[in-house]
Protein backbone atom coordinates (compact mmCIF):
# COMPACT_ATOMS: atom_id res chain seq x y z
CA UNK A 1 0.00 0.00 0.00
CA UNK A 2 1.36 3.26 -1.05
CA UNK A 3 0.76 6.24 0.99
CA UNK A 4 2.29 9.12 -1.31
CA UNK A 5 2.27 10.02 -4.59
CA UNK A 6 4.16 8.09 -7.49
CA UNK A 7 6.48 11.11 -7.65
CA UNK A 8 7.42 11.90 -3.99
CA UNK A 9 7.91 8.84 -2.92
CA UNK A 10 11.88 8.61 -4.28
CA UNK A 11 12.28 11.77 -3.03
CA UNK A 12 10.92 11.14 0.07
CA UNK A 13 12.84 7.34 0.52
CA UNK A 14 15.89 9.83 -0.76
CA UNK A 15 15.37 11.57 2.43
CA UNK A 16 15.15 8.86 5.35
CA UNK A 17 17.88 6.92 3.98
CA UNK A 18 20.23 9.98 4.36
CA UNK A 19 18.99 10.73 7.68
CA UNK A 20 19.99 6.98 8.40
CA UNK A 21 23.21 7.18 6.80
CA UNK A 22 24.08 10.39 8.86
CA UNK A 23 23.55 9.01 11.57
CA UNK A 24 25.19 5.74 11.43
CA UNK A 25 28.08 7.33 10.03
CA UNK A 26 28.41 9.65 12.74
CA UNK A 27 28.01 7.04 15.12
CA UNK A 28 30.49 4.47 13.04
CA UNK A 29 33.11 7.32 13.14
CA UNK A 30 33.14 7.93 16.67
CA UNK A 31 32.56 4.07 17.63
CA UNK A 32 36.14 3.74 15.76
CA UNK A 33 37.88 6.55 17.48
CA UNK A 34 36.72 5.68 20.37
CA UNK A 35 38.61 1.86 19.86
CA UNK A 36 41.60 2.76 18.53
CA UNK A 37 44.62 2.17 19.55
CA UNK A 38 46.38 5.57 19.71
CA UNK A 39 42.83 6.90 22.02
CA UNK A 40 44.73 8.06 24.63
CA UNK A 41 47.13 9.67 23.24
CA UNK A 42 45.43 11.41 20.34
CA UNK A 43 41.57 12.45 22.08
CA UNK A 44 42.52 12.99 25.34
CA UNK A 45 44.38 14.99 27.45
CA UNK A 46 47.61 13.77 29.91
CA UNK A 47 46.03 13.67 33.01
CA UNK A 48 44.76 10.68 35.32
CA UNK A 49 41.15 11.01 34.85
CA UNK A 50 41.33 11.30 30.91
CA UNK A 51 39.50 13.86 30.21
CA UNK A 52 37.97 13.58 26.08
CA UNK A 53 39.59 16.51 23.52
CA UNK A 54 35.88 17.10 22.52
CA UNK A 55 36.99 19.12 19.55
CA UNK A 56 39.44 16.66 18.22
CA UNK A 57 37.31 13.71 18.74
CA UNK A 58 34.56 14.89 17.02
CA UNK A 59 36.68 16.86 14.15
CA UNK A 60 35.84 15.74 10.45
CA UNK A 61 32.84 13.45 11.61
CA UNK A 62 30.91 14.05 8.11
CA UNK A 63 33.83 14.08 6.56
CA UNK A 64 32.97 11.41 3.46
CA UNK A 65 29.16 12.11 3.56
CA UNK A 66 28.85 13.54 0.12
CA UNK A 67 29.85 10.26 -1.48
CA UNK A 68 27.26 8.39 0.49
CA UNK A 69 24.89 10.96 -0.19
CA UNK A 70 25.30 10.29 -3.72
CA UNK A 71 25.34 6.83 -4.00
CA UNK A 72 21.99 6.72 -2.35
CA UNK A 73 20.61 8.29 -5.34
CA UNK A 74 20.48 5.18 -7.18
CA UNK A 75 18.96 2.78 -5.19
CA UNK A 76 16.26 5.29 -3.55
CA UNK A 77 14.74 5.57 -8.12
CA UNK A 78 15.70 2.21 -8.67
CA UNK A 79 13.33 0.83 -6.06
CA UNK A 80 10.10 0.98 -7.36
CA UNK A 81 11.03 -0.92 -10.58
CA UNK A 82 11.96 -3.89 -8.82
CA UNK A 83 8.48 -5.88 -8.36
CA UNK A 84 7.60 -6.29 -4.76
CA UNK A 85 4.16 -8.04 -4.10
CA UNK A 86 2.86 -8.65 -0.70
CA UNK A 87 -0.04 -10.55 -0.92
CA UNK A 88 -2.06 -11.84 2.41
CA UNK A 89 -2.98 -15.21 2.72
């Protein structure tokens, strides 16, 4: 059952898988920076209770986006041409 109009609805699936991707990016990123090896030395500061560099930690976090952004294109027109039927029993 489609809710929106033929025409808005690539736009719109356009739209809620970038919000996705932002965010799991952003989350990815800091997930890695937050295991790596050199953590202490490179996002936080010298003293005993570690305290997080908040601006170099989260430096260049959508760094990369635009190429996701773009190859989202594709798949959000290519979706409606692929058959789906979802018939009830």
């Amino acid at each position: 059952m489609d809710f929106l109009p033929p025409t808005t609805q690539p736009l719109s699936l356009f739209f809620v898988l970038n919000i996705e991707n932002l965010t799991l990016l952003t989350i990815d990123t800091l997930k890695t920076r937050l295991q790596s090896p050199d953590y202490v030395r490179l996002y936080t500061n010298g003293d005993p209770a570690r305290t997080i560099k908040r601006a170099v930690l989260f430096r260049g976090l959508y760094q990369g986006v635009g190429s996701v952004i773009i190859a989202t294109l594709p798949s959000c027109t290519t979706r409606k041409s692929i058959p789906f039927s979802f018939t009830s029993a």
